[in-house]
Protein backbone atom coordinates (compact mmCIF):
# COMPACT_ATOMS: atom_id res chain seq x y z
CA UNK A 1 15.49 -21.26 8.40
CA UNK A 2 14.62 -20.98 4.61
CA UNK A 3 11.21 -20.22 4.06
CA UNK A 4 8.09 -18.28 6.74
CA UNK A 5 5.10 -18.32 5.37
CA UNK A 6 2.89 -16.04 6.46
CA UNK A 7 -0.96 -16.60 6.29
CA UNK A 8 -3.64 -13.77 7.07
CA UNK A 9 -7.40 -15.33 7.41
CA UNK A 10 -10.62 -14.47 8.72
CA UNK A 11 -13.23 -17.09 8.90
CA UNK A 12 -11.53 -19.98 7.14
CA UNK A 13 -12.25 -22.90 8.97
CA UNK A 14 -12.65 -25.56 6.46
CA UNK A 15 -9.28 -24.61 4.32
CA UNK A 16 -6.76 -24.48 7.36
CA UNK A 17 -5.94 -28.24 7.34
CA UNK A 18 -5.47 -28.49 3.32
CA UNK A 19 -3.36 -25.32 3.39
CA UNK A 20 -1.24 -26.22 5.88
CA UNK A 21 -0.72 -29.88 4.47
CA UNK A 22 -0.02 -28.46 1.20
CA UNK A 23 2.39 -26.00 1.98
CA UNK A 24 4.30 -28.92 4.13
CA UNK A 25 4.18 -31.72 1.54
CA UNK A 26 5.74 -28.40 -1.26
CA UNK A 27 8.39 -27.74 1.53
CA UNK A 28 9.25 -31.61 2.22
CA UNK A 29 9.64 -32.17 -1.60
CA UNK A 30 11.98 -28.94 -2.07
CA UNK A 31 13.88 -29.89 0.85
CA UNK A 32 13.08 -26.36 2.74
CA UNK A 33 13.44 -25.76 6.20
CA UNK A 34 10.16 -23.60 6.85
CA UNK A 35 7.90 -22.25 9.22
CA UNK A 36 3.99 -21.47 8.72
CA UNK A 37 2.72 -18.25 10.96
CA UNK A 38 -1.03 -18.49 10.87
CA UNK A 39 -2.60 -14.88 12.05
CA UNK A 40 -6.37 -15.23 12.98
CA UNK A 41 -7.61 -11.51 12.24
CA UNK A 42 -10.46 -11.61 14.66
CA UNK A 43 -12.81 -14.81 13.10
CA UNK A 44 -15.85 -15.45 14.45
CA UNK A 45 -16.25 -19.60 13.37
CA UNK A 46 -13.72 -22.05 14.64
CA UNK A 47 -10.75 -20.62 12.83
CA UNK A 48 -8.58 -20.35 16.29
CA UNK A 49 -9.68 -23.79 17.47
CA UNK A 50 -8.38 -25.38 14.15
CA UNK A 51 -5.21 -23.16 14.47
CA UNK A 52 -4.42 -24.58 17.77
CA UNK A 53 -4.88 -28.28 16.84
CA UNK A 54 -2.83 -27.62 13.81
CA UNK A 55 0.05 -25.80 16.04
CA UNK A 56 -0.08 -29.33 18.58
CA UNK A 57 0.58 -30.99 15.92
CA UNK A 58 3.49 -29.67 14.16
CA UNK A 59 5.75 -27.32 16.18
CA UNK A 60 6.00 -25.21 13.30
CA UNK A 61 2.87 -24.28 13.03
CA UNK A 62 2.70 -20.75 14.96
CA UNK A 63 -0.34 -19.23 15.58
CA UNK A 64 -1.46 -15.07 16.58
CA UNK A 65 -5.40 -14.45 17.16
CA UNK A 66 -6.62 -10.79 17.73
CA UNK A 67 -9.45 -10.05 19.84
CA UNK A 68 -10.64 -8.67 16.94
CA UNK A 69 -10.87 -7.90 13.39
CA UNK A 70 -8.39 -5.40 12.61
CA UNK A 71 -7.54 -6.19 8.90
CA UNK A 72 -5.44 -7.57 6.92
CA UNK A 73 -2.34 -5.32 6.75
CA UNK A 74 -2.60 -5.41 10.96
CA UNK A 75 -2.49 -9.60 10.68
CA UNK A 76 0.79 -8.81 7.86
CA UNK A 77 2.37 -6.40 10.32
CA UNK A 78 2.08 -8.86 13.02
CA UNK A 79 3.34 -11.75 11.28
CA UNK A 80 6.29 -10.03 9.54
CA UNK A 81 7.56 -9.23 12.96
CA UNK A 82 7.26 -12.96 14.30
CA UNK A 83 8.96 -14.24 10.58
CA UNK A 84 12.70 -16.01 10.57
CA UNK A 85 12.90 -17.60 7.76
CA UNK A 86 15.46 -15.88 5.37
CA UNK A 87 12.54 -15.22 2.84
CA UNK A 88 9.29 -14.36 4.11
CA UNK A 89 6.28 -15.44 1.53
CA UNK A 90 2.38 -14.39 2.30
CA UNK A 91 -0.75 -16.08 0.69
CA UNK A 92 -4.04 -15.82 1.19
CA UNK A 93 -5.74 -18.47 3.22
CA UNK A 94 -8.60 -19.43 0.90
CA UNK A 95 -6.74 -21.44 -1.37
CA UNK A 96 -6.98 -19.59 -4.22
CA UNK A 97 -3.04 -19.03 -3.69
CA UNK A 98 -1.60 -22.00 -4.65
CA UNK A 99 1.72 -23.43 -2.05
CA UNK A 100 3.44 -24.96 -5.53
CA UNK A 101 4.63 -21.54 -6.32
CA UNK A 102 6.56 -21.13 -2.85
CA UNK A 103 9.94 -22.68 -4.31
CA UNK A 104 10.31 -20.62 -7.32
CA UNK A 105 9.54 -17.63 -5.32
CA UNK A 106 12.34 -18.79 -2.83
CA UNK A 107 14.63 -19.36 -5.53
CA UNK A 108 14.08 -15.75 -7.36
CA UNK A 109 14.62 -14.33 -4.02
CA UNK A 110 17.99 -16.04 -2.95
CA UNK A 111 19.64 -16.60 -6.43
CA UNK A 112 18.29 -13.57 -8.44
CA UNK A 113 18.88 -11.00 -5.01
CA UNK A 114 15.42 -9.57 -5.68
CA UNK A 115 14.12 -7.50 -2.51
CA UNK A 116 10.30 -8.81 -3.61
CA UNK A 117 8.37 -10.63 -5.86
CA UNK A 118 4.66 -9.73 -6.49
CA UNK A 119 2.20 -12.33 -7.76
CA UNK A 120 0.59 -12.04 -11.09
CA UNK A 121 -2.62 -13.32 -11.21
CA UNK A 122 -2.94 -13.35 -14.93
CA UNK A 123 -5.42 -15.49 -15.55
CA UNK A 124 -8.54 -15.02 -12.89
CA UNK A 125 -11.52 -16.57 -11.60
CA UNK A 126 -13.46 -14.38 -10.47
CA UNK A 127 -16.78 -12.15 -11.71
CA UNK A 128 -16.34 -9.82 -14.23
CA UNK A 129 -17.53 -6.95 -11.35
CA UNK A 130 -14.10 -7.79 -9.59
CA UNK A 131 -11.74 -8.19 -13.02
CA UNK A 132 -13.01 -4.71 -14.90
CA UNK A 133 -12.24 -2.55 -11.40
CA UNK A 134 -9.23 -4.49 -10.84
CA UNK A 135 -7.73 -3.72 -13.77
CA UNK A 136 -8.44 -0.24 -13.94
CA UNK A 137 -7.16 -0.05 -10.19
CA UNK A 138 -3.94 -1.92 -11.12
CA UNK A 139 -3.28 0.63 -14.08
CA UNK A 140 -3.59 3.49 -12.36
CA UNK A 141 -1.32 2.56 -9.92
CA UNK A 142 1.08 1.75 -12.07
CA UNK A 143 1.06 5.15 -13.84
CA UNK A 144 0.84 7.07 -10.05
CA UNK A 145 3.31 4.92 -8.59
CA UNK A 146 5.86 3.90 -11.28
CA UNK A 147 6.25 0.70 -10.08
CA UNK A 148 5.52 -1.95 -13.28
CA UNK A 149 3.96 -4.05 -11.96
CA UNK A 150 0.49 -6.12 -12.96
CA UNK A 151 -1.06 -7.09 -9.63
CA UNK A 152 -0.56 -4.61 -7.11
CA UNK A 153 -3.21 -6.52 -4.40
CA UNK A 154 -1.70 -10.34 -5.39
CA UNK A 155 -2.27 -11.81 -1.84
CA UNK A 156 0.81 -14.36 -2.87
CA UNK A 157 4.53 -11.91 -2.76
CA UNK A 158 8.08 -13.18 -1.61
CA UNK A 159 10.13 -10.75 0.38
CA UNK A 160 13.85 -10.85 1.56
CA UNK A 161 13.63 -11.19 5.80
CA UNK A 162 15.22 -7.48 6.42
CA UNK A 163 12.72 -6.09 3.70
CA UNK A 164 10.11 -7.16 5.80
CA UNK A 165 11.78 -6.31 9.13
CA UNK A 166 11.93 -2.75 8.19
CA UNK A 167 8.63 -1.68 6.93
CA UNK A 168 5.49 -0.97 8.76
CA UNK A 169 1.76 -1.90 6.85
CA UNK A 170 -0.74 -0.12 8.47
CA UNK A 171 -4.20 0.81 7.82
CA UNK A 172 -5.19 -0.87 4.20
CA UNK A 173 -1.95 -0.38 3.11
CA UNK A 174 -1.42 -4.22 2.22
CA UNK A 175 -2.30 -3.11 -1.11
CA UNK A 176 0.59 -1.07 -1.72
CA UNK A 177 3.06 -3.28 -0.25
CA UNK A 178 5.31 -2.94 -3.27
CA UNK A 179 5.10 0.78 -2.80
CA UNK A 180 6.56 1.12 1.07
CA UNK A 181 9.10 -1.77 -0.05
CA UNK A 182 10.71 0.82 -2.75
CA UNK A 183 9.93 3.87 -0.63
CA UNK A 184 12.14 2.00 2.12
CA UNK A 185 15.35 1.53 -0.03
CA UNK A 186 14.28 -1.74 -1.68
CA UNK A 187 14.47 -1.20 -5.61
CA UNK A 188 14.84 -4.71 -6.73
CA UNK A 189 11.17 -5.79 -7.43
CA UNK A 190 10.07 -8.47 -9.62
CA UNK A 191 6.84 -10.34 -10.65
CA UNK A 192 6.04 -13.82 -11.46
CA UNK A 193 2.89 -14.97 -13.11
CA UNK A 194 1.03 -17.22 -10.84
CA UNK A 195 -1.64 -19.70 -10.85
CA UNK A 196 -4.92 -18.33 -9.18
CA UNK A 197 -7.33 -21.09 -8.50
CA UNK A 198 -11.23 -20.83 -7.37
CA UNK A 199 -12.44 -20.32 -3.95
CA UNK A 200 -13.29 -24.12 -2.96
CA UNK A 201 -14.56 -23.11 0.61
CA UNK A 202 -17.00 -20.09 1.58
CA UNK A 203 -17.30 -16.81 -0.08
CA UNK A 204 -14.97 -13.41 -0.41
CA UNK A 205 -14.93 -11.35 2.71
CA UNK A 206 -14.15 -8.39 0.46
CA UNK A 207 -16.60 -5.75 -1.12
CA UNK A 208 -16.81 -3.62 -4.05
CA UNK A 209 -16.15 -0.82 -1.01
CA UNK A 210 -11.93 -2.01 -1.27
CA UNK A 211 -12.10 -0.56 -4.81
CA UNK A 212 -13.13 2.83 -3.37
CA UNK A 213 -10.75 2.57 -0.41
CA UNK A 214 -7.77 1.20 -3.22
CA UNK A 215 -8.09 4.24 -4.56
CA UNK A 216 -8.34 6.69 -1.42
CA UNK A 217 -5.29 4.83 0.08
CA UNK A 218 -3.49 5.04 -3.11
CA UNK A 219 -3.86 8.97 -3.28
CA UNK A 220 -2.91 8.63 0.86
CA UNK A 221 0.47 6.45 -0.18
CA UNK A 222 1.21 8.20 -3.11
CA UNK A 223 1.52 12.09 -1.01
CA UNK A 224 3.30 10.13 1.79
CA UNK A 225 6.21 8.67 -0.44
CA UNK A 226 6.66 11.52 -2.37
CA UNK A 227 6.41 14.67 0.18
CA UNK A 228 5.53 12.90 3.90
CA UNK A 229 9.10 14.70 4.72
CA UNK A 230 8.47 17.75 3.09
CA UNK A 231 4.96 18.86 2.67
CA UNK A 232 5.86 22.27 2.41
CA UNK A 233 7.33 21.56 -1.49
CA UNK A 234 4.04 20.62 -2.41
CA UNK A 235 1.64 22.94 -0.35
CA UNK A 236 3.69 25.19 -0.53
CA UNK A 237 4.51 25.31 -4.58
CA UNK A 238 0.93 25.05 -4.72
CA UNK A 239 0.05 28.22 -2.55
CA UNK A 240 2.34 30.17 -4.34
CA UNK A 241 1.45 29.47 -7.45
CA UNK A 242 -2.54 30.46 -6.64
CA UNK A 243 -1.62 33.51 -4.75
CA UNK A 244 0.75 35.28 -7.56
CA UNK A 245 -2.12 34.13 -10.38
CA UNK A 246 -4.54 35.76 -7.84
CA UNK A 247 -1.70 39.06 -7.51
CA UNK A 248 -1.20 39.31 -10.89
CA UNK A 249 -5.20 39.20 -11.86
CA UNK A 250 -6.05 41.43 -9.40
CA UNK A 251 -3.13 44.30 -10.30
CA UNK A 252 -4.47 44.15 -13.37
CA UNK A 253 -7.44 44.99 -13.15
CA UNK A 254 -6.42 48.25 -11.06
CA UNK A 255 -3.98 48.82 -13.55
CA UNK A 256 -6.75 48.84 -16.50
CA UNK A 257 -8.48 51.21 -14.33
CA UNK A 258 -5.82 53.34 -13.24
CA UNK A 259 -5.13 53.63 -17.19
CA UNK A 260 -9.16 54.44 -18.06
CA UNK A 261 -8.96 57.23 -15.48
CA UNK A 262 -5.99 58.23 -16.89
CA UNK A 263 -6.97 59.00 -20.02
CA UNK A 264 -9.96 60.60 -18.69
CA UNK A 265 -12.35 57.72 -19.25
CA UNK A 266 -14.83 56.50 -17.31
CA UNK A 267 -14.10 53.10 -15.33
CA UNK A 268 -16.36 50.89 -13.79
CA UNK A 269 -15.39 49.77 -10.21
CA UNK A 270 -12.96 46.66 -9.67
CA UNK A 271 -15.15 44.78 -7.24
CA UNK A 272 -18.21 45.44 -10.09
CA UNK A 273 -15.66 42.68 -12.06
CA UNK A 274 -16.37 39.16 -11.37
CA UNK A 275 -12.32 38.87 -12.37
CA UNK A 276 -11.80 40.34 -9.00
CA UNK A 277 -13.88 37.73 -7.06
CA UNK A 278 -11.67 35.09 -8.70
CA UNK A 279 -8.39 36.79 -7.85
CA UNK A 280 -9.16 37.02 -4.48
CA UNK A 281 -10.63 33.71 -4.09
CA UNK A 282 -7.15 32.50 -5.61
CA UNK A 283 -5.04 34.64 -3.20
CA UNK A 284 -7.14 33.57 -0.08
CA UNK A 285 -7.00 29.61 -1.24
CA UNK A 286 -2.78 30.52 -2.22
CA UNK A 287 -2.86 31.59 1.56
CA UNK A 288 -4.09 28.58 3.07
CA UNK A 289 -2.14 25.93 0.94
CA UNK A 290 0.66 27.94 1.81
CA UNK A 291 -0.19 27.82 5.71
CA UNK A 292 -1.01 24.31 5.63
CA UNK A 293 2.55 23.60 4.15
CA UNK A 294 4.10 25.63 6.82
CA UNK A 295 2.40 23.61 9.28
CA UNK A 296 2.78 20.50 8.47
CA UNK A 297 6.54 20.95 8.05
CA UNK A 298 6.36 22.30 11.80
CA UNK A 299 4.37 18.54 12.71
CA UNK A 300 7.45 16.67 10.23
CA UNK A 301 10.45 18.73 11.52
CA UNK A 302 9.01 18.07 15.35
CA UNK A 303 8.36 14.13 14.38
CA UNK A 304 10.78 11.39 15.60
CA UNK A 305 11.13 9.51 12.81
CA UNK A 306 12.22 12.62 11.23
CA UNK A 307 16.11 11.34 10.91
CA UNK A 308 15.09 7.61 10.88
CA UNK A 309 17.27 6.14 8.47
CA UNK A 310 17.51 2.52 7.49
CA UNK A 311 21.27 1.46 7.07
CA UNK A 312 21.86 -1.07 4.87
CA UNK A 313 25.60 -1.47 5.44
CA UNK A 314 28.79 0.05 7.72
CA UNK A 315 32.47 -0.86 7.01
């Protein structure tokens, strides 16, 4: 099989059949063998119902329905794990991801060997009060992550099938898709500009709240890529660092009193110094980041996946 498409949604009733006859009349045209996975996250209007009629009427139309709203990296997970099709593309199911794009994304992935392709949405339409944060969110990420790329949260991304196969999106993690790809093995990531088009049914089932949480998760992603395996080089640097600041403060100070009283001058007491509150408040703070490195390489060296590799090829 060429092409899965795989199709989060919540509440999206009324786009379902266009969708779904769009992204068939784009396959037919491109000659693509294809499959569309439709993943109800938990909708409470007639979402499932239309899923079903749209499944007895094409056999490859697949459908999975929670039992409830879990979000949308949960409905990603689920249908990356169900996906055969040698490249695996997601898009949103509002129709502001247009199916047109689905053959150039198929062709960048089989003839240009990219791992993933990320959607640019460079021109929007949507309020200013979602471009301004979006930005801002996108360029930070780009500076924490070092991955180049313009639209982190792009609903509309090509994968390679064993890309897909062998990550895990959890939590709100869909965001930084690109991120686990790369942290995975996967270094060939590319972007193409693509058409974003206006919501034509309902209204956005996301907040100004997914801004906040962007930013928490990327903090969250960002520690797990870079020291998940070895806390203990971070907390640990850290606690060191604030400790011997703290040591070298402190011995200070009793050595500038130890001189006074040497030369037979009269020297105030160390704790009368407020220097000595803040070397001991660094040594005590040194302590604990040091403590919490130790433990958490106790919880990594005693974890499972602690010699989980992912082979790519044996001769």
């Amino acid at each position: 099989m060429d092409v899965s498409v795989v199709v989060p949604l919540y509440n999206e009733e009324e786009s379902l059949p266009e969708l779904v006859a769009w992204i068939r009349k784009v396959c037919k045209e491109h000659a693509l063998e294809y499959e569309v996975i439709l993943v109800d996250d938990g909708s409470t209007d007639r979402s499932w119902q239309v899923v079903e009629q749209l499944a007895s009427e094409d056999a490859r139309i697949r459908g999975i329905k929670f039992r409830r709203n879990y979000g949308k990296s949960a409905a990603l997970h689920k249908g990356f794990e169900l996906a055969a099709g040698d490249v695996v593309i997601t898009m949103d199911a509002d129709l502001q991801d247009s199916p047109d794009e689905i053959p150039e994304l198929f062709r960048m992935i089989r003839d240009e060997d990219y791992d993933m392709v990320s959607g640019w949405k460079k021109k929007r339409y949507d309020p200013i009060s979602k471009t301004i944060p979006s930005k801002l969110y996108n360029f930070t990420a780009r500076v924490m992550t070092g991955i180049h790329l313009h639209d982190f949260n792009c609903g509309l991304k090509a994968y390679k099938n064993k890309v897909v196969k062998s990550i895990e999106v959890y939590g709100e993690m869909h965001r930084y898709i690109p991120v686990i790809v790369r942290k995975a093995g996967f270094t060939r990531i590319g972007e193409k500009v693509v058409q974003h088009r206006k919501r034509k049914y309902g209204a956005s089932k996301f907040g100004l709240e997914r801004f906040i949480n962007g930013y928490l998760d990327l903090l969250s992603i960002t520690f797990i890529s870079k020291f998940g395996k070895r806390p203990m080089h971070l907390f640990g640097t850290l606690g060191t660092l604030m400790f011997l600041v703290g040591f070298v403060l402190a011995a200070g100070l009793g050595i500038h009193k130890l001189s006074m009283l040497k030369r037979g001058l009269s020297a105030p007491l160390v704790t009368d110094s407020p220097y000595f509150y803040i070397a001991l408040t660094a040594m005590i703070l040194g302590t604990q980041l040091f403590v919490a490195g130790f433990l958490g390489e106790l919880v990594s060296r005693s974890s499972p996946e602690r010699n989980v590799y992912l082979i790519d090829k044996v001769i």
